[in-house]
PDB file of N, CA and C in Angstrom:
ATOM      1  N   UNK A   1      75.824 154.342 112.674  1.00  0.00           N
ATOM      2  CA  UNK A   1      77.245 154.174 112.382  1.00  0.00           C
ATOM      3  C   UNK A   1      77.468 154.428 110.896  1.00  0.00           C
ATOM      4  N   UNK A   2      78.450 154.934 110.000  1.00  0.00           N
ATOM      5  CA  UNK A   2      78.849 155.396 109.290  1.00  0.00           C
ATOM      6  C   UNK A   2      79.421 153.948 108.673  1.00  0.00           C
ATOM      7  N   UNK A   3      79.092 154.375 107.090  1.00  0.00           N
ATOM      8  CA  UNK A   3      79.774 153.321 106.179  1.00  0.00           C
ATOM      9  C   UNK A   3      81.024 153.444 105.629  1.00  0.00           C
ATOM     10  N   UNK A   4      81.122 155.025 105.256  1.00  0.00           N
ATOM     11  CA  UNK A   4      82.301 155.262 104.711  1.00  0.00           C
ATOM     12  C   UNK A   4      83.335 155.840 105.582  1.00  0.00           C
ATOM     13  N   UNK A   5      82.671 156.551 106.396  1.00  0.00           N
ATOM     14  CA  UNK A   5      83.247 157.344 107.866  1.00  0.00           C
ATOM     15  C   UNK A   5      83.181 157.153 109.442  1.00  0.00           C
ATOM     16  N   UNK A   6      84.233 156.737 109.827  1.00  0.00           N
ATOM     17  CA  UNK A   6      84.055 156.443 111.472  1.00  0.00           C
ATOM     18  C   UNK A   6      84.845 157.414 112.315  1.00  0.00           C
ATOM     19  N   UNK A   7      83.784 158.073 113.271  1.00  0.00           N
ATOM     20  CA  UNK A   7      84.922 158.997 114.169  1.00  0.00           C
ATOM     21  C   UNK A   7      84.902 158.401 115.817  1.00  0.00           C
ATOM     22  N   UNK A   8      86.014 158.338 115.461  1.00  0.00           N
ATOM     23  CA  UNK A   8      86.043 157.959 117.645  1.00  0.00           C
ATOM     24  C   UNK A   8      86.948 159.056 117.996  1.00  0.00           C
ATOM     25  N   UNK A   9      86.538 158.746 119.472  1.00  0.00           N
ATOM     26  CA  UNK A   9      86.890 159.999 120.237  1.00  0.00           C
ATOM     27  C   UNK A   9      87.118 159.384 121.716  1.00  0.00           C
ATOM     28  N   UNK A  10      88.703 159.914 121.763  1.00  0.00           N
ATOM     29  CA  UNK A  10      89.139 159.726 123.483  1.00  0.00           C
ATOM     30  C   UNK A  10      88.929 160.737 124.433  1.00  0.00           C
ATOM     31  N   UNK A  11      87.736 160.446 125.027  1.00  0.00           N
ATOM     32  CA  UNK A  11      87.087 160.855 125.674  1.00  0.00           C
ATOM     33  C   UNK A  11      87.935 161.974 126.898  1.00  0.00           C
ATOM     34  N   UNK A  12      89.071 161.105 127.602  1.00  0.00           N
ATOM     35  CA  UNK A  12      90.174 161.271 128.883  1.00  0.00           C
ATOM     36  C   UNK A  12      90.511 163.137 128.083  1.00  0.00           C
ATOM     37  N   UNK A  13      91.049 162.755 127.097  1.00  0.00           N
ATOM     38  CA  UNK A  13      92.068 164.031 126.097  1.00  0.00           C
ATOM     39  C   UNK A  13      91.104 164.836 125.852  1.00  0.00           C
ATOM     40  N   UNK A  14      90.130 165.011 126.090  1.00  0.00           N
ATOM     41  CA  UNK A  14      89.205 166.289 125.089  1.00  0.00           C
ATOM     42  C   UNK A  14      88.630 167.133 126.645  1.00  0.00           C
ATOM     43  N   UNK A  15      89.345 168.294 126.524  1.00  0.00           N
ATOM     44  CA  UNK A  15      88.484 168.971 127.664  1.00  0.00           C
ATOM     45  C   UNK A  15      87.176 169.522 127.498  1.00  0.00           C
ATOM     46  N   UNK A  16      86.449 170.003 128.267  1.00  0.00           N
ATOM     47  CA  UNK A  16      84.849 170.245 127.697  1.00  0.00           C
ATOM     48  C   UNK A  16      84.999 171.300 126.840  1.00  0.00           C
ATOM     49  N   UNK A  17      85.812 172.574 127.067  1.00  0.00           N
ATOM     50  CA  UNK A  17      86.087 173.786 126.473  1.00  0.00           C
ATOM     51  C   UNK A  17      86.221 173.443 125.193  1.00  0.00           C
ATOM     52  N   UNK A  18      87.431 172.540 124.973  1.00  0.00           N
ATOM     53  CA  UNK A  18      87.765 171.937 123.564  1.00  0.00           C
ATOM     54  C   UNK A  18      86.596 171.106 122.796  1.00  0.00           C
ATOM     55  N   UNK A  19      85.872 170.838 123.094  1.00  0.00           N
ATOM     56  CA  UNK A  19      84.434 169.652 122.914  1.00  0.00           C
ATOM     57  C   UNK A  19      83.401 170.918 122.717  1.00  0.00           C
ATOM     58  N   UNK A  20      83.384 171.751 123.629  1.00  0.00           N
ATOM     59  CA  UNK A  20      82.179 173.118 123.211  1.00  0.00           C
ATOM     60  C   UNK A  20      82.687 173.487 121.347  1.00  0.00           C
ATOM     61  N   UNK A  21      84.152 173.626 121.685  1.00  0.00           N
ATOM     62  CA  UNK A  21      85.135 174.151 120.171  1.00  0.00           C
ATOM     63  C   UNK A  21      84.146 173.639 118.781  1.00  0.00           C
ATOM     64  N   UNK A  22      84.164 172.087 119.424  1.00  0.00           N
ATOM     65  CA  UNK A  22      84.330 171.170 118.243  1.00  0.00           C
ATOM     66  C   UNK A  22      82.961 171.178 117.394  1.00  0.00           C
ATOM     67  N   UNK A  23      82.132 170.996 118.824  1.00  0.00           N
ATOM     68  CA  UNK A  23      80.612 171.195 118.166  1.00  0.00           C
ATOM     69  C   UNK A  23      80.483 172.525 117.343  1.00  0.00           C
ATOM     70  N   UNK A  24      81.234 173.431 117.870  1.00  0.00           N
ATOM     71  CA  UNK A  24      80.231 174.959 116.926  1.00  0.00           C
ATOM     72  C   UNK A  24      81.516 174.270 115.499  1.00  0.00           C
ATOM     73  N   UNK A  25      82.757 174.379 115.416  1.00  0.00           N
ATOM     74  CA  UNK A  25      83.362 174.050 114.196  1.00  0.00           C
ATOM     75  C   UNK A  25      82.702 173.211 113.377  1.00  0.00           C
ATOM     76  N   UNK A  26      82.440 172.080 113.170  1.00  0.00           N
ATOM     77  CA  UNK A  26      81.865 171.271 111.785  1.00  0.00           C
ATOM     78  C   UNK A  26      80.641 171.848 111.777  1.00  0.00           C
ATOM     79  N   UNK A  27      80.954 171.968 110.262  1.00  0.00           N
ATOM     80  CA  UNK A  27      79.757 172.316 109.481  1.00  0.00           C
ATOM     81  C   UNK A  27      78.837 171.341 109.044  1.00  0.00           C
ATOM     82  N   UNK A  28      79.056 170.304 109.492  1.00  0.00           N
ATOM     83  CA  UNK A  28      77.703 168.908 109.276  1.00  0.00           C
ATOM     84  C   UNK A  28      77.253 168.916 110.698  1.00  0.00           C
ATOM     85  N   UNK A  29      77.332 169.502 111.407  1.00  0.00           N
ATOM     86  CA  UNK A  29      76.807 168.992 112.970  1.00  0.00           C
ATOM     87  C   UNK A  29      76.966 167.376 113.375  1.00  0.00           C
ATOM     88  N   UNK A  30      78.338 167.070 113.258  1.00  0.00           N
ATOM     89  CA  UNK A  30      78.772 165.816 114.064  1.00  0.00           C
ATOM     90  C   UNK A  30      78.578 165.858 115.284  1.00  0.00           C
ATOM     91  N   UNK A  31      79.391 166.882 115.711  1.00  0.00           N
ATOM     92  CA  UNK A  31      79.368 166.371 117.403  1.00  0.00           C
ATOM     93  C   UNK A  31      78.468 166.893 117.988  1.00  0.00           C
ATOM     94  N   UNK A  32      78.236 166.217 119.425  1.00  0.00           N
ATOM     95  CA  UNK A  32      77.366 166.902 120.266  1.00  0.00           C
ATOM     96  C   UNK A  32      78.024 166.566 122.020  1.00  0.00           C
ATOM     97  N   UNK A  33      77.300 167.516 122.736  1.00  0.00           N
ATOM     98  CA  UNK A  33      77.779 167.046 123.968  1.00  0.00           C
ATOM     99  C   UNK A  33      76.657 167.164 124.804  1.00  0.00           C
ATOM    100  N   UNK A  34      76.867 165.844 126.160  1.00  0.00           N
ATOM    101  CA  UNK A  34      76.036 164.910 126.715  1.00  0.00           C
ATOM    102  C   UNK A  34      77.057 164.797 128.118  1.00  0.00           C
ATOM    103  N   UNK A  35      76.214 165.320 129.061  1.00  0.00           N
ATOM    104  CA  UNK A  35      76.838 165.423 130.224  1.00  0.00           C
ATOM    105  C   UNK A  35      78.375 165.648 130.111  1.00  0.00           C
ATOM    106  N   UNK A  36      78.208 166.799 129.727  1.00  0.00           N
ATOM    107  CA  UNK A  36      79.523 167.409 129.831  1.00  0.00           C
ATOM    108  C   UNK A  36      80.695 166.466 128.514  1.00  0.00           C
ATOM    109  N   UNK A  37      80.659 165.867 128.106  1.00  0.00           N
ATOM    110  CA  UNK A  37      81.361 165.024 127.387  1.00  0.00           C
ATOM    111  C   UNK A  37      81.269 165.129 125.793  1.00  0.00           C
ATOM    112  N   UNK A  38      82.323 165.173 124.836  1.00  0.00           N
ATOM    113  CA  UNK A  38      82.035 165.199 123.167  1.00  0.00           C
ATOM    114  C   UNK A  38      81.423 163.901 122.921  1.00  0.00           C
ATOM    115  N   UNK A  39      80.290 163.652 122.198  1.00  0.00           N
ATOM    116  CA  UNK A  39      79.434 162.292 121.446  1.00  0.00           C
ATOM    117  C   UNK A  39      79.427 162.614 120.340  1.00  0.00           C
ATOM    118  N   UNK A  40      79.695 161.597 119.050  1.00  0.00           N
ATOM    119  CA  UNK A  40      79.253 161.927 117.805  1.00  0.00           C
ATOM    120  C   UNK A  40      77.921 161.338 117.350  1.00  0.00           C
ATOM    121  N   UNK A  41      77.264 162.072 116.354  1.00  0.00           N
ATOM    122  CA  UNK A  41      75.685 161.740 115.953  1.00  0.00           C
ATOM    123  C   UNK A  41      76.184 160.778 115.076  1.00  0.00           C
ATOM    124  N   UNK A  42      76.223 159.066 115.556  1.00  0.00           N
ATOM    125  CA  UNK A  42      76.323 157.869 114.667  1.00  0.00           C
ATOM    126  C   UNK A  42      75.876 158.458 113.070  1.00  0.00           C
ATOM    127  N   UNK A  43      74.395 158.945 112.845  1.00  0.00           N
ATOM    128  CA  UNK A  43      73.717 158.787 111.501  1.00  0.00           C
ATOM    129  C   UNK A  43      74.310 159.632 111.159  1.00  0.00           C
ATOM    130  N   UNK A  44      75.509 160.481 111.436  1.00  0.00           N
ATOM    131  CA  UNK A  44      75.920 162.088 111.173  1.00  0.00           C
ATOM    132  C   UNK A  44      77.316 161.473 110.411  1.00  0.00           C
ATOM    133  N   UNK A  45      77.606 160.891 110.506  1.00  0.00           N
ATOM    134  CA  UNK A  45      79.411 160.026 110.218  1.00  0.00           C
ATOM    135  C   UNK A  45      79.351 160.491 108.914  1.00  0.00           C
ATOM    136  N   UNK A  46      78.595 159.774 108.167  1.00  0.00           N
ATOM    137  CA  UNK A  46      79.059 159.883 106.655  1.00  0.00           C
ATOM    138  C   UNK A  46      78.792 161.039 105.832  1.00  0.00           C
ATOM    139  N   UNK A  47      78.398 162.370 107.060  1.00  0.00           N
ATOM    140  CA  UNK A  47      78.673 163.515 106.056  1.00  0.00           C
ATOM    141  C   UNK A  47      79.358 164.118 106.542  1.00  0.00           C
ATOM    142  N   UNK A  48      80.378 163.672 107.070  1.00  0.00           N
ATOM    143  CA  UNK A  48      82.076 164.461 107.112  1.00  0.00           C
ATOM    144  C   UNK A  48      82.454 164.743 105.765  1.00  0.00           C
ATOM    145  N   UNK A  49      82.873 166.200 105.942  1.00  0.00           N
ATOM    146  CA  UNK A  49      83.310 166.748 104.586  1.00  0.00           C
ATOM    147  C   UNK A  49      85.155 166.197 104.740  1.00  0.00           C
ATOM    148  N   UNK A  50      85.405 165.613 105.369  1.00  0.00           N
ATOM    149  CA  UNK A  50      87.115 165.776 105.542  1.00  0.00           C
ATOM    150  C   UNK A  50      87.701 167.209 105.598  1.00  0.00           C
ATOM    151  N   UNK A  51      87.089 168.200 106.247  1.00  0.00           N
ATOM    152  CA  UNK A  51      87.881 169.397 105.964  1.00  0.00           C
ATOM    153  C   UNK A  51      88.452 169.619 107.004  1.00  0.00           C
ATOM    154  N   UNK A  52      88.820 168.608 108.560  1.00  0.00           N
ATOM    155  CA  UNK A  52      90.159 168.697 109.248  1.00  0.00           C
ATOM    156  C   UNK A  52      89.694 169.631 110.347  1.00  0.00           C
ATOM    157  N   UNK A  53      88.800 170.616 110.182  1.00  0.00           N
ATOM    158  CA  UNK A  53      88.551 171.214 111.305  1.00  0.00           C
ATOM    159  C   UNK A  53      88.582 170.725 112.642  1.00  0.00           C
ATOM    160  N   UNK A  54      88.029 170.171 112.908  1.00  0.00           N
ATOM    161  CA  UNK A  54      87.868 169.301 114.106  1.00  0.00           C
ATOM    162  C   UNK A  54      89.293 168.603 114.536  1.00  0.00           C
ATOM    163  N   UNK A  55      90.231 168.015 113.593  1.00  0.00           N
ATOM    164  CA  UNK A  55      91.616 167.130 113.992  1.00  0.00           C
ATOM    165  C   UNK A  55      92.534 168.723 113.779  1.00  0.00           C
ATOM    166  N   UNK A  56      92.226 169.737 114.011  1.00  0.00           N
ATOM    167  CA  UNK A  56      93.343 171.359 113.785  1.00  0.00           C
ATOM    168  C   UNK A  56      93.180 171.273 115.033  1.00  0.00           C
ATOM    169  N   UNK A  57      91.502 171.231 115.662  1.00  0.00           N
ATOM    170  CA  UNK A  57      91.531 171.747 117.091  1.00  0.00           C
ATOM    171  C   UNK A  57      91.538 170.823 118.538  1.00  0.00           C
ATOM    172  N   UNK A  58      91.419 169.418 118.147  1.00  0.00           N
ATOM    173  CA  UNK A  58      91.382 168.623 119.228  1.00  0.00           C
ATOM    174  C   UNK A  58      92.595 168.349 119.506  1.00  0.00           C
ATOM    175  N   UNK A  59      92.899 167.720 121.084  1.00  0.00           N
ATOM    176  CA  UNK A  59      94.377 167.482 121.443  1.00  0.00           C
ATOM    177  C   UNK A  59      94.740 166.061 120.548  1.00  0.00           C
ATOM    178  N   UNK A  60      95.895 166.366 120.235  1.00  0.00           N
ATOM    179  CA  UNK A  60      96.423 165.389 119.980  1.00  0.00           C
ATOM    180  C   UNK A  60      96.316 163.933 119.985  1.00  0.00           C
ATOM    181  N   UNK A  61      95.570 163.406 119.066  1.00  0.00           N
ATOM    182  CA  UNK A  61      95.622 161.707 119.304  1.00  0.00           C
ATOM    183  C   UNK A  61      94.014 162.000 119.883  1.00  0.00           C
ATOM    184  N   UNK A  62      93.235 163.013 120.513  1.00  0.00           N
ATOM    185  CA  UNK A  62      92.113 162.627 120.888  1.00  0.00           C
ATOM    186  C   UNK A  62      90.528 162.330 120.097  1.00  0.00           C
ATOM    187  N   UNK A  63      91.559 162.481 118.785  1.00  0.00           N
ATOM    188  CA  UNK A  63      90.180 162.320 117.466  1.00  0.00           C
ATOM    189  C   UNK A  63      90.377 161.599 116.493  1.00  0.00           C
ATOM    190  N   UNK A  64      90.102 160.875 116.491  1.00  0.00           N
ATOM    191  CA  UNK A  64      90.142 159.790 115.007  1.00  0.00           C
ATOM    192  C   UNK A  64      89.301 159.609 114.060  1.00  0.00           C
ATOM    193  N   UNK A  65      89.708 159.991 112.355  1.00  0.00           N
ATOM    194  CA  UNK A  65      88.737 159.888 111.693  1.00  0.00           C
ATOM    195  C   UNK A  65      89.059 158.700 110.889  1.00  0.00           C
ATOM    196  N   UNK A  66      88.401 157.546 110.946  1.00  0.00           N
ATOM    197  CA  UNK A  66      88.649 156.788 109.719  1.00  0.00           C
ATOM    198  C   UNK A  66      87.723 156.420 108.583  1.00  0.00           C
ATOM    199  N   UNK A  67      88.495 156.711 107.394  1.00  0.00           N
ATOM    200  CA  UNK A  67      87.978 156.081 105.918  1.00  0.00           C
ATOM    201  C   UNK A  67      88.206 154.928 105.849  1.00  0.00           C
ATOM    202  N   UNK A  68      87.110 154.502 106.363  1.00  0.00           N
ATOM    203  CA  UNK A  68      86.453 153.234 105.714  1.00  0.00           C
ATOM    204  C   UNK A  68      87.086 152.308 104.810  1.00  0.00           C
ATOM    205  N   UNK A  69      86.692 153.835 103.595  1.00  0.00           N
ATOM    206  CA  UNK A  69      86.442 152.966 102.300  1.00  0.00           C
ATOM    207  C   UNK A  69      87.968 152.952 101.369  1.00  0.00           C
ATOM    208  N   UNK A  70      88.586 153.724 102.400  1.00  0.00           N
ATOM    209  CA  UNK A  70      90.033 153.806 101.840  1.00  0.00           C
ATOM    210  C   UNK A  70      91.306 152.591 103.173  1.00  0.00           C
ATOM    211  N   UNK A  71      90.609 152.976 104.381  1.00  0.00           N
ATOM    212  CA  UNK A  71      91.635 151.862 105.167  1.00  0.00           C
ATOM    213  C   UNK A  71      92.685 153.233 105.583  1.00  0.00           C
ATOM    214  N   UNK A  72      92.122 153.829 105.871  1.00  0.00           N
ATOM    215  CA  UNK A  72      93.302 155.148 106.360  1.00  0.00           C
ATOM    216  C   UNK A  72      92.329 156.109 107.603  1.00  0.00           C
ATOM    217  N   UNK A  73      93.626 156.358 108.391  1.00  0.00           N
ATOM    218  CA  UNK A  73      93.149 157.262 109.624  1.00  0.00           C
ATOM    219  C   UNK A  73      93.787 159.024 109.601  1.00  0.00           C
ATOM    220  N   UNK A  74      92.508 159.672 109.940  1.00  0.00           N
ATOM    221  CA  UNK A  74      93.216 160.894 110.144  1.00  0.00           C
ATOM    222  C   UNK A  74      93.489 161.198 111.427  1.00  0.00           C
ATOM    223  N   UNK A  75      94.483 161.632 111.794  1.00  0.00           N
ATOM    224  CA  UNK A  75      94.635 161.644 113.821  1.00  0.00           C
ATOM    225  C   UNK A  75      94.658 163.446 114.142  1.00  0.00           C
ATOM    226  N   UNK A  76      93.611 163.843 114.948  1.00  0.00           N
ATOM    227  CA  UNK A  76      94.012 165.092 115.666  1.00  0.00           C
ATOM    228  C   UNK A  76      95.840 165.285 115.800  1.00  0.00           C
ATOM    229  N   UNK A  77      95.840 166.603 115.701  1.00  0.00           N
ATOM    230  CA  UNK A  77      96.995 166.984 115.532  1.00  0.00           C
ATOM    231  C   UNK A  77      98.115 168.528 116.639  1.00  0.00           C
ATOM    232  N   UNK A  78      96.440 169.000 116.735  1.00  0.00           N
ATOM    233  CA  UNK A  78      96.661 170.385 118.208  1.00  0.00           C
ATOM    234  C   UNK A  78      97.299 169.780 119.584  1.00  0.00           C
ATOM    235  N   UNK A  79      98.183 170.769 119.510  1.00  0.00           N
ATOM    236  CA  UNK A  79      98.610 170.489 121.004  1.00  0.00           C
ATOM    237  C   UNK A  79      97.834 170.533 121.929  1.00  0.00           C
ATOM    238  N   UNK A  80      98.891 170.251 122.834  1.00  0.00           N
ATOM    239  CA  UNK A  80      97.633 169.506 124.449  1.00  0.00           C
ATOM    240  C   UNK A  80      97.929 170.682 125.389  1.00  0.00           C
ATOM    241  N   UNK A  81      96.616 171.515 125.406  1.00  0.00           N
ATOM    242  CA  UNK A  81      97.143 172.999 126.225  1.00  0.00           C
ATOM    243  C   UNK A  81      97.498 172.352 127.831  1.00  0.00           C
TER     244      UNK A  81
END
């Protein structure tokens, strides 16, 4: 789990297509997928660069990044095809 960075993920909202997306996008290798489903690599959290990739392409509301160390959330923002 991440000290400075926590990502959750609603599982229901993320289609696999969109979850294949997510893994090749970040460039820290956060995500991964596990029977068909997006998982993030816990020890992987705190090297989120914040560069949004991931909340451009997930549906809406289905990605949450929070700073920690600031007390602020970033929320996916892509529409819900």
């Amino acid at each position: 789990m991440g000290v400075f960075i926590q990502i959750e993920v609603h599982q229901a909202d993320i289609p696999l297509q969109t979850a294949e997306q997510l893994v090749s996008l970040c460039p820290v290798e956060i995500f991964t997928i596990s029977g068909q489903q997006l998982g993030v690599q816990l020890d992987h959290e705190d090297e989120c660069t914040l560069c949004e990739l991931c909340l451009d392409a997930a549906p809406a509301g289905s990605l949450i990044i929070r700073k920690i160390y600031k007390k602020e959330e970033l929320i996916s923002r892509a529409a819900k095809a």
